[in-house]
C-alpha atoms as a PDB file:
ATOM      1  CA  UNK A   1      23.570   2.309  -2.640  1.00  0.00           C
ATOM      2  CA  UNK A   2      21.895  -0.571  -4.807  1.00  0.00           C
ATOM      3  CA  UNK A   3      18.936   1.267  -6.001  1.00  0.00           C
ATOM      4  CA  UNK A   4      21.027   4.762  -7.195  1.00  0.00           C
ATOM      5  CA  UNK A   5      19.603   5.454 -10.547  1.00  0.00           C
ATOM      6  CA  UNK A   6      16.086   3.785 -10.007  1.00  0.00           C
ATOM      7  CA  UNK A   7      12.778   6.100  -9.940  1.00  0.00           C
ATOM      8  CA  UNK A   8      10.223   4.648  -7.317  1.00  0.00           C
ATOM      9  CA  UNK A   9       6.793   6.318  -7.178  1.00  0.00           C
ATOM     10  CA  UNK A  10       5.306   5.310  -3.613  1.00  0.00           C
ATOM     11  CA  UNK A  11       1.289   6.103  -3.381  1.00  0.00           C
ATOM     12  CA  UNK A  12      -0.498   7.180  -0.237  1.00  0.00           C
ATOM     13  CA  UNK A  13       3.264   7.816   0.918  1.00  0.00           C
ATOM     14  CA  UNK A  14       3.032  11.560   2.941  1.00  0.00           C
ATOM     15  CA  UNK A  15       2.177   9.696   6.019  1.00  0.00           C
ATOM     16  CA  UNK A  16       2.018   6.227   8.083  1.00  0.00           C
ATOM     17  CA  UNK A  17       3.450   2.754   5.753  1.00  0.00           C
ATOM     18  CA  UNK A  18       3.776   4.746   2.319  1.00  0.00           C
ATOM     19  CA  UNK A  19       6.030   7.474   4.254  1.00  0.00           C
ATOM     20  CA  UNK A  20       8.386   4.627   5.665  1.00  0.00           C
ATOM     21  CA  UNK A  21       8.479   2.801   2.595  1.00  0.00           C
ATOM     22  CA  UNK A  22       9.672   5.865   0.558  1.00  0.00           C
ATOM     23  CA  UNK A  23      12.148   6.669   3.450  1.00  0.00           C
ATOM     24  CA  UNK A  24      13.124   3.413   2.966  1.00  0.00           C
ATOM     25  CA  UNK A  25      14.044   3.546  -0.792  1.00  0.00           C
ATOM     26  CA  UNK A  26      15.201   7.001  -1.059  1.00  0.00           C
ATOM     27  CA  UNK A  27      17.329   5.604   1.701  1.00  0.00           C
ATOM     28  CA  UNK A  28      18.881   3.277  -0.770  1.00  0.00           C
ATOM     29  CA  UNK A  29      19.550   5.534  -3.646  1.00  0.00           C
ATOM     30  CA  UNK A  30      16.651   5.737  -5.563  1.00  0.00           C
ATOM     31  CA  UNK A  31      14.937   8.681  -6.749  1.00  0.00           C
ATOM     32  CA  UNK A  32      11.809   9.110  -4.957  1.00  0.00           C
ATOM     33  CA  UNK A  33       8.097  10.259  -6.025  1.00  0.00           C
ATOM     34  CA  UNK A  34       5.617  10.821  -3.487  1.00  0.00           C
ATOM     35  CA  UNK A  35       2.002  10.868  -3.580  1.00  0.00           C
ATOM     36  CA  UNK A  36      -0.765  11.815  -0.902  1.00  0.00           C
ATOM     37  CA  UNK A  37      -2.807  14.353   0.988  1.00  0.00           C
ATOM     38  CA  UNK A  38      -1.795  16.923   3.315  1.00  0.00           C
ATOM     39  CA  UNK A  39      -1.341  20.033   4.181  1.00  0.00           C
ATOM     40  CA  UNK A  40       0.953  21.357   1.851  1.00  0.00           C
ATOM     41  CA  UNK A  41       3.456  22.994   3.864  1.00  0.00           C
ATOM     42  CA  UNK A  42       3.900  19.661   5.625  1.00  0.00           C
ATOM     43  CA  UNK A  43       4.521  17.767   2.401  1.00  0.00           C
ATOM     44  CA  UNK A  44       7.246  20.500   1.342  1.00  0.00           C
ATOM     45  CA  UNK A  45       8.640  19.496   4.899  1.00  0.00           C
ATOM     46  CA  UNK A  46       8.841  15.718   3.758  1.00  0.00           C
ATOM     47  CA  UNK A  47      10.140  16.682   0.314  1.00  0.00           C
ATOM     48  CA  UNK A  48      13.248  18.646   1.913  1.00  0.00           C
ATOM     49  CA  UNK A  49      13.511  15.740   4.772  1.00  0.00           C
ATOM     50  CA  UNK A  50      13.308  12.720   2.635  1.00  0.00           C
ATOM     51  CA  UNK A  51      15.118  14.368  -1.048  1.00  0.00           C
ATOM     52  CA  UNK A  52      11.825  13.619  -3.170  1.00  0.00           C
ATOM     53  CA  UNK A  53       9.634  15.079  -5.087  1.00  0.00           C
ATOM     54  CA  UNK A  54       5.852  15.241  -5.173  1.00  0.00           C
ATOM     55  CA  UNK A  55       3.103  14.168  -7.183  1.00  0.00           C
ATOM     56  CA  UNK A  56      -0.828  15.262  -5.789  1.00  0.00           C
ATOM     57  CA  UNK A  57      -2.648  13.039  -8.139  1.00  0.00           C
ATOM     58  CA  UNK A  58      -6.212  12.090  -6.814  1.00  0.00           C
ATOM     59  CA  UNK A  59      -5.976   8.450  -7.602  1.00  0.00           C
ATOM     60  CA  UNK A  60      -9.908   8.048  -7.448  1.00  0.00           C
ATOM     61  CA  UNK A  61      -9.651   9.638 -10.976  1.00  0.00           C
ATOM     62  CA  UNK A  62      -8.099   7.877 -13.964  1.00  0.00           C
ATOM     63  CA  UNK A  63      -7.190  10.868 -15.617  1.00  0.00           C
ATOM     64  CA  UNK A  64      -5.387  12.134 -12.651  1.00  0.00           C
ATOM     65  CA  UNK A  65      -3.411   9.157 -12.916  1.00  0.00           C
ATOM     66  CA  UNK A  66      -2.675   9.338 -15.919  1.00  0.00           C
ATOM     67  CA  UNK A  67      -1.695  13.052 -16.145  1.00  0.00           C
ATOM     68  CA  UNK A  68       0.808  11.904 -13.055  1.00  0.00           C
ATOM     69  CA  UNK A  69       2.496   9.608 -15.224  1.00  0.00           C
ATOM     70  CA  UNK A  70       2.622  12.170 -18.070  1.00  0.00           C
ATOM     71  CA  UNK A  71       4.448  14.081 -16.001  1.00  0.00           C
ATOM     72  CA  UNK A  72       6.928  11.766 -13.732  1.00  0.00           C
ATOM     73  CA  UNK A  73       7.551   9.432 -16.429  1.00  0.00           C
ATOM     74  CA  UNK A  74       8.299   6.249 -16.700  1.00  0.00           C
ATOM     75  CA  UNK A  75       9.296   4.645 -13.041  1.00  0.00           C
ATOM     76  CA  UNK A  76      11.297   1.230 -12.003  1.00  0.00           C
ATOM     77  CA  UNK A  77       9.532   1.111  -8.770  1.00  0.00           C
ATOM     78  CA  UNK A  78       5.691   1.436  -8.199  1.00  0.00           C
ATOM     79  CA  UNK A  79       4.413   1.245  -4.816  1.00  0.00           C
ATOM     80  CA  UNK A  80       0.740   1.123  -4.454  1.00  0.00           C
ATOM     81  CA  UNK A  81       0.219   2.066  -1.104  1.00  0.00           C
ATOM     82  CA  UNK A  82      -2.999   4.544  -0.769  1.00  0.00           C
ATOM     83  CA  UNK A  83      -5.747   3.070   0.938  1.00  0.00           C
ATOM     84  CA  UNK A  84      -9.357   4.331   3.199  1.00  0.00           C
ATOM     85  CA  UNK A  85     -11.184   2.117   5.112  1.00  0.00           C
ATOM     86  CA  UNK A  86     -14.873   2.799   6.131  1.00  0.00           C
ATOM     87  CA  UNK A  87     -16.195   0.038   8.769  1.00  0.00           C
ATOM     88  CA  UNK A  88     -20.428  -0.347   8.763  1.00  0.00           C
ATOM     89  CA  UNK A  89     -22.663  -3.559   8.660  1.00  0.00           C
ATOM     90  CA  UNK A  90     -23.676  -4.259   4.911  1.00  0.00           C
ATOM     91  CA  UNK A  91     -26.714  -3.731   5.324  1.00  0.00           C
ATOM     92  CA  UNK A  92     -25.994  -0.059   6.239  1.00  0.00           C
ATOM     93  CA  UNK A  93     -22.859   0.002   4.283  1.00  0.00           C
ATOM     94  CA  UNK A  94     -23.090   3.569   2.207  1.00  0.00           C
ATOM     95  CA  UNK A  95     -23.109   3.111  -1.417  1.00  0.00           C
ATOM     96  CA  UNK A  96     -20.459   5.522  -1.879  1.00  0.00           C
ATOM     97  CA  UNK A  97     -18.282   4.623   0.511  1.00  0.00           C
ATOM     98  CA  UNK A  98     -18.390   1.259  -1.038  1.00  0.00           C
ATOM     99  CA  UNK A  99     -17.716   2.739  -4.341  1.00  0.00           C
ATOM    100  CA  UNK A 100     -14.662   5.259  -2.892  1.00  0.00           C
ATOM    101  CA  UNK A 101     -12.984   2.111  -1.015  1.00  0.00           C
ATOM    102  CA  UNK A 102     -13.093  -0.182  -4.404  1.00  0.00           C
ATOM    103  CA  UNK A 103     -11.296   2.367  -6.227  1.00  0.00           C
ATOM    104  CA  UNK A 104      -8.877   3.382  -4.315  1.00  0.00           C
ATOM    105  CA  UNK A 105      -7.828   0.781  -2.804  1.00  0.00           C
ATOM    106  CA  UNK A 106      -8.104  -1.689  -6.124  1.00  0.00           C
ATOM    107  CA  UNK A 107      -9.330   0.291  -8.861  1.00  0.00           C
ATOM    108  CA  UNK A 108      -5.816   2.990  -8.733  1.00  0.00           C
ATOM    109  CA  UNK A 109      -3.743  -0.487  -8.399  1.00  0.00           C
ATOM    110  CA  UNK A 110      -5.115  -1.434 -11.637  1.00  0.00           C
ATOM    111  CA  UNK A 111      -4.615   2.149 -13.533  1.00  0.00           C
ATOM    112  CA  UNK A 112      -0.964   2.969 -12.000  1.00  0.00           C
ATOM    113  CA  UNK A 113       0.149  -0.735 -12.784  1.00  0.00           C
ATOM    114  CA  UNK A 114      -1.258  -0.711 -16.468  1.00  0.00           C
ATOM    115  CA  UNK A 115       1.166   2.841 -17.115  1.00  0.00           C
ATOM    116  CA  UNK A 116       3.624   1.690 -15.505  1.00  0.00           C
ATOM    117  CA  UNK A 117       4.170  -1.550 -16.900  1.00  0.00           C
ATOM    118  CA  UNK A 118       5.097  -0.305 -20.726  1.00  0.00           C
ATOM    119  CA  UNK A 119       8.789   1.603 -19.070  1.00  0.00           C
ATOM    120  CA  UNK A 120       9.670  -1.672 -16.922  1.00  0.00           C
ATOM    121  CA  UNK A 121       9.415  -3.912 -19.904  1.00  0.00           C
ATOM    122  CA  UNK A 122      11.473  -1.951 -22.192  1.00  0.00           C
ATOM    123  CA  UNK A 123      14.226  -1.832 -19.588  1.00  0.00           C
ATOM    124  CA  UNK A 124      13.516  -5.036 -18.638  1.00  0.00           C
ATOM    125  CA  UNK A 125      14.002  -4.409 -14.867  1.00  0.00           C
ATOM    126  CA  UNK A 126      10.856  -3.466 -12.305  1.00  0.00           C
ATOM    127  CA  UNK A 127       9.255  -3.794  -9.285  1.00  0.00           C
ATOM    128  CA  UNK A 128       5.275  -4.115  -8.434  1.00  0.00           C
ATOM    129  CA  UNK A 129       4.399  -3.592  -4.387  1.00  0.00           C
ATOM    130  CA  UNK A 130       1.513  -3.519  -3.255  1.00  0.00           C
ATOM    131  CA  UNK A 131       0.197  -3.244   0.284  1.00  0.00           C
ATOM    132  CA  UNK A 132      -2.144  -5.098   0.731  1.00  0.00           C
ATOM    133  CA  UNK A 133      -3.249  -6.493   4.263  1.00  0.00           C
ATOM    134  CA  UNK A 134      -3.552  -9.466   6.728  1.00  0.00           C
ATOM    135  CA  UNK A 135      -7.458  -8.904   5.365  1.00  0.00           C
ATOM    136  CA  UNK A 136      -6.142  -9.835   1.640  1.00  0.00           C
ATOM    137  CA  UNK A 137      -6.006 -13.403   3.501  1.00  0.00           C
ATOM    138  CA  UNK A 138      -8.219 -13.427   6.179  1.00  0.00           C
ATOM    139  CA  UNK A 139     -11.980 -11.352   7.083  1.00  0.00           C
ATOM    140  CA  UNK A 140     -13.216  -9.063   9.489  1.00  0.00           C
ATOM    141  CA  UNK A 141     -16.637  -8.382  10.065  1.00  0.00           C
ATOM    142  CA  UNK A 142     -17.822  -4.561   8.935  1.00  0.00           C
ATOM    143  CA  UNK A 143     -15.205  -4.049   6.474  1.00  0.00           C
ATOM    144  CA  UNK A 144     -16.997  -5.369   3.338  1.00  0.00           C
ATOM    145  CA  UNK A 145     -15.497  -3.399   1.380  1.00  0.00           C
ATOM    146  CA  UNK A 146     -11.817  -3.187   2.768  1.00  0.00           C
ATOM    147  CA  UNK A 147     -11.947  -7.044   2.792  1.00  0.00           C
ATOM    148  CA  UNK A 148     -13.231  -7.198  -0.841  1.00  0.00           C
ATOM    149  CA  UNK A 149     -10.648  -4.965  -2.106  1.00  0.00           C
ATOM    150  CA  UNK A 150      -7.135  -6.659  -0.512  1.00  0.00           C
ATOM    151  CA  UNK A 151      -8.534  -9.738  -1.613  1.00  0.00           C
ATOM    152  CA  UNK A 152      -8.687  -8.548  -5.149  1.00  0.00           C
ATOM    153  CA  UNK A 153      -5.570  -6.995  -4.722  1.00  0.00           C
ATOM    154  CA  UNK A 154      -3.889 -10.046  -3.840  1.00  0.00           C
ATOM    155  CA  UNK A 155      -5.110 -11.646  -7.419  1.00  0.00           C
ATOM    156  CA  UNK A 156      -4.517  -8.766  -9.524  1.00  0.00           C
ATOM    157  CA  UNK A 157      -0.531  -9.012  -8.220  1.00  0.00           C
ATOM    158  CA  UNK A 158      -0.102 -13.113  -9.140  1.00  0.00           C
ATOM    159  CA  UNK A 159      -1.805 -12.358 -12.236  1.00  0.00           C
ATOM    160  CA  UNK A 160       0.731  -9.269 -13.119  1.00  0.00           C
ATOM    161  CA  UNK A 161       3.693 -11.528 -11.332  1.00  0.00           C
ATOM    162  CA  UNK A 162       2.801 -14.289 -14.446  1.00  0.00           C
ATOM    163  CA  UNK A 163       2.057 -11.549 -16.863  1.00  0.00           C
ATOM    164  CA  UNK A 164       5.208  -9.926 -16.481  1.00  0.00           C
ATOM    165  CA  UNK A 165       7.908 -13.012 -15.092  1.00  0.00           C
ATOM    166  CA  UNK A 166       9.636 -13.314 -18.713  1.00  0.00           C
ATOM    167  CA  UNK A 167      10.318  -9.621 -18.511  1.00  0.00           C
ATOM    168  CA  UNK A 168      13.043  -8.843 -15.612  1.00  0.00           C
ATOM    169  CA  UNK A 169       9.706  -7.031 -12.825  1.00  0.00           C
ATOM    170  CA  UNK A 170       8.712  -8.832 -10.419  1.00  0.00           C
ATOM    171  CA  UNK A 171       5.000  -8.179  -8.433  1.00  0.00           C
ATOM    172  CA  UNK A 172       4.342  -9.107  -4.540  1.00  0.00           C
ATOM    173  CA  UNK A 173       1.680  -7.948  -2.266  1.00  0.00           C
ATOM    174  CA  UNK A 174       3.174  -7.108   1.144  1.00  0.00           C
ATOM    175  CA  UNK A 175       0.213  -7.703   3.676  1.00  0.00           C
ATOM    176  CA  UNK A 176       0.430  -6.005   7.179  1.00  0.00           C
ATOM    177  CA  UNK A 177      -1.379  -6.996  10.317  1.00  0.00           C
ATOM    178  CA  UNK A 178      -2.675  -3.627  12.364  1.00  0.00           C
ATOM    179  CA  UNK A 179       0.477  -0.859  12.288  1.00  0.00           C
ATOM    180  CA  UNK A 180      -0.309   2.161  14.236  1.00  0.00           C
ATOM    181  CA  UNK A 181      -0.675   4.417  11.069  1.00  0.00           C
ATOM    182  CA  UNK A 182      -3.681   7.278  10.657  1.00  0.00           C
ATOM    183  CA  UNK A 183      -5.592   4.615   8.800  1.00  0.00           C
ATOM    184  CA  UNK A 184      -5.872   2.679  11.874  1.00  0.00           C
ATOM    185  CA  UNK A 185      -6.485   4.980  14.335  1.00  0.00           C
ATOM    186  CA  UNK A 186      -9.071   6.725  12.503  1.00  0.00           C
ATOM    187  CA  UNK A 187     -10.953   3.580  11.965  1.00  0.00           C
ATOM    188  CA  UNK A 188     -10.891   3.026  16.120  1.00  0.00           C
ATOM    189  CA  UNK A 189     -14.330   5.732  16.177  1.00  0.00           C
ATOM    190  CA  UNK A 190     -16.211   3.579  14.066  1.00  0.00           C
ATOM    191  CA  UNK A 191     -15.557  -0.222  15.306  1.00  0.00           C
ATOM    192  CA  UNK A 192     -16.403   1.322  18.606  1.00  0.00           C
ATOM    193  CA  UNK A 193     -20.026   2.577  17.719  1.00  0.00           C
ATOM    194  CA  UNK A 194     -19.919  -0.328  14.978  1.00  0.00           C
ATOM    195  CA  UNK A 195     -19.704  -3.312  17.925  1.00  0.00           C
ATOM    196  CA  UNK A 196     -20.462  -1.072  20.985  1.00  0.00           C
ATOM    197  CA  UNK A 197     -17.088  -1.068  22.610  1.00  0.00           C
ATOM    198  CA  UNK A 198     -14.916   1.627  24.350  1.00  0.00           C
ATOM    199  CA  UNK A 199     -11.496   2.624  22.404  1.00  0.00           C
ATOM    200  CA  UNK A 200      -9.580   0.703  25.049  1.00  0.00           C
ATOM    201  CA  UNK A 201     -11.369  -2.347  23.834  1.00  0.00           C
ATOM    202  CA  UNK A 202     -11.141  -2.115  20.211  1.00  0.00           C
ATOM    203  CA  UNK A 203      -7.552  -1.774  20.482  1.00  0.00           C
ATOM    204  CA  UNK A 204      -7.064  -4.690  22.614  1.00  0.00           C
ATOM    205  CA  UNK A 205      -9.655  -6.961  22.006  1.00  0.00           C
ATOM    206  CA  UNK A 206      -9.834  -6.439  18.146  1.00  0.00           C
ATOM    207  CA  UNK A 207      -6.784  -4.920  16.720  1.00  0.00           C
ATOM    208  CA  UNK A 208      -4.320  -6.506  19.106  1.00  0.00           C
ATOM    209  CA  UNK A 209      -6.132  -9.298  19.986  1.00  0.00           C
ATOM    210  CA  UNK A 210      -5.769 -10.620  16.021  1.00  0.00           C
ATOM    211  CA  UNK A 211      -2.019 -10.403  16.490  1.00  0.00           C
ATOM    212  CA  UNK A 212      -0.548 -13.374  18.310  1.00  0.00           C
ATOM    213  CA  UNK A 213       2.894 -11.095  19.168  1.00  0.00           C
ATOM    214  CA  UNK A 214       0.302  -8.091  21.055  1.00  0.00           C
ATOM    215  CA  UNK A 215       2.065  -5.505  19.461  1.00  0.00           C
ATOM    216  CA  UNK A 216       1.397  -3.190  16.457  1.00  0.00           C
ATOM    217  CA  UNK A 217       3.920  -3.744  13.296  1.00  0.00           C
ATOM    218  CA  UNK A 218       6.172  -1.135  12.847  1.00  0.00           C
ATOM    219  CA  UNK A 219       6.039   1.195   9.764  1.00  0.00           C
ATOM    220  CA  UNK A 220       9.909   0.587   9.139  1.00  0.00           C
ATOM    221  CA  UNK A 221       9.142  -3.091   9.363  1.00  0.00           C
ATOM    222  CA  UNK A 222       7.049  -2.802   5.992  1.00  0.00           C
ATOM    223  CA  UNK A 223       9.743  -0.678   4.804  1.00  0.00           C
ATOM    224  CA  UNK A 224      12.608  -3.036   5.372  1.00  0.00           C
ATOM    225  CA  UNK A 225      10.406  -5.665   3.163  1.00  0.00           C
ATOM    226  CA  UNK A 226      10.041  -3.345   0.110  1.00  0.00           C
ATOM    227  CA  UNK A 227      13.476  -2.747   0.167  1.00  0.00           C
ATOM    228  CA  UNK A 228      13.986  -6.701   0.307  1.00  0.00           C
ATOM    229  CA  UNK A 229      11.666  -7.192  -2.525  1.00  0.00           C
ATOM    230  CA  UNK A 230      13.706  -4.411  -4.725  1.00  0.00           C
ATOM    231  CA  UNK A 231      17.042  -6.540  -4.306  1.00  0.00           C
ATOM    232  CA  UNK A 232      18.659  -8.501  -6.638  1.00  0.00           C
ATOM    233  CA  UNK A 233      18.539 -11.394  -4.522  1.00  0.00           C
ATOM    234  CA  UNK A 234      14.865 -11.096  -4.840  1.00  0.00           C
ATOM    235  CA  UNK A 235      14.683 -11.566  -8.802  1.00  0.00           C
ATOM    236  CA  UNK A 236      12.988 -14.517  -8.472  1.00  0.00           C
ATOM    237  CA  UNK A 237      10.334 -13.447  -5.605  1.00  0.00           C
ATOM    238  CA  UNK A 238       7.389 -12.882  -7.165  1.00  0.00           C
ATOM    239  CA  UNK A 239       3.736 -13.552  -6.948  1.00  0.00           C
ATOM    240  CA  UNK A 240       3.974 -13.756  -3.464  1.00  0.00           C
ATOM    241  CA  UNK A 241       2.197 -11.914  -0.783  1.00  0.00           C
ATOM    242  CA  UNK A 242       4.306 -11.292   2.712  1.00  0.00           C
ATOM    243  CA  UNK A 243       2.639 -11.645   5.592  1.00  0.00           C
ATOM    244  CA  UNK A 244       3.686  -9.123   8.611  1.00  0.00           C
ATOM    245  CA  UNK A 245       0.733  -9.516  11.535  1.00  0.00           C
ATOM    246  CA  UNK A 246       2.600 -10.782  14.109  1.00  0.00           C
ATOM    247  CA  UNK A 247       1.306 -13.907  13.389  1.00  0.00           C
ATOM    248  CA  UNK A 248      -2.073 -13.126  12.672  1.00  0.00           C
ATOM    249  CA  UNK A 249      -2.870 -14.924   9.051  1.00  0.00           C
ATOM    250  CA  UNK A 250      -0.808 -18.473  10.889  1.00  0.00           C
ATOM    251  CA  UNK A 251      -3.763 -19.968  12.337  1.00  0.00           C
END
């Protein structure tokens, strides 16, 4: 297995995309971190199932963060993965939401990148993932924040891509269109009272309707691409950000 011997830390990974990615890796050898909520007999489940270990870090805390690193070391594969979405006009947009989205979804990118950078230089071998999402290229209305944050995201990974592109690691932002994750569904409650539409209708004449192919993206799908992006054959992908919407981002 090409990646026996490699360390990948996966954020946001005891459930939905993060889950398959780390699946994914562990699948291919490498030794596998994971990081998340959950109730903690489930997460011993996914330990035993998947062969990792675990890693509770609160990512909305930069000392967390860096007390995770402290303790898994350095790491040839970082997945930033953990994300929240909160949808709300801007006008009524809480403060604090605002505040939780921003770092969590860009702020931990930022703080897990800068520790982990240091280890992939001196071995001169690494790999940068993000997930971002089809809104890192493209807007949705109520999602201010969400929106705000990809977006960044999708900078902050060509900036690390040039940074780093003399130095054997590699960064890409993989974007997904709508996969049927937790994150999604638990967003449905909201866009409903949000644009005054039944769930039936938010799932097929927002989420699906944004996706030329009508059907969600598969969590195994995003997985297959991070394992793409660790390949050798990939050395010289970088900066890029991978579109999987079914089509969404084309037009």
């Amino acid at each position: 297995m090409f990646l026996d011997g490699k360390r990948a830390l996966v954020t946001g990974s005891t459930s939905g995309i993060g889950l398959a990615i780390a699946k994914a890796l562990r699948a291919e050898g490498a030794d596998v971190i994971l990081n998340g909520l959950g109730d903690e007999g489930e997460i011993a489940k996914l330990q035993e199932e998947i062969g990792a270990s675990y890693n509770g870090a609160n990512l909305m805390d930069p000392a967390a963060i860096e007390a995770m690193f402290e303790e898994v070391g350095p790491v040839d594969i970082l997945v930033n993965n953990a994300g929240m979405q909160h949808v709300s006009p801007v006008e009524d947009f809480p403060v604090g939401k605002w505040d939780a989205v921003i770092a969590l979804n860009l702020t931990a990118v930022f703080h897990t990148t800068r520790l982990a950078v240091p280890g992939m230089k001196e071995a001169g071998w690494g790999r940068i993932i993000n997930t971002a999402s089809a809104h890192s290229l493209a807007a949705s209305p109520f999602k201010s924040a969400y929106v705000s944050a990809k977006h960044a995201v999708a900078g902050f990974t060509k900036t690390i891509a040039l940074e780093l592109a003399e130095y054997g690691v590699t960064a890409n932002c993989i974007s997904p269109g709508y996969v049927w994750t937790p994150l999604v569904e638990n967003q449905i409650p909201d866009t409903m009272e949000a644009r005054g539409l039944s769930r039936e209708e938010v799932i097929n004449d927002v989420l699906l309707a944004k996706q030329p192919t009508k059907k969600f993206v598969q969590p195994h799908e995003v997985g297959a691409m991070a394992v793409f992006l660790c390949r050798e054959e990939a050395s010289n992908v970088t900066g890029a950000n991978w579109s999987i919407d079914g089509g969404w981002t084309a037009g």
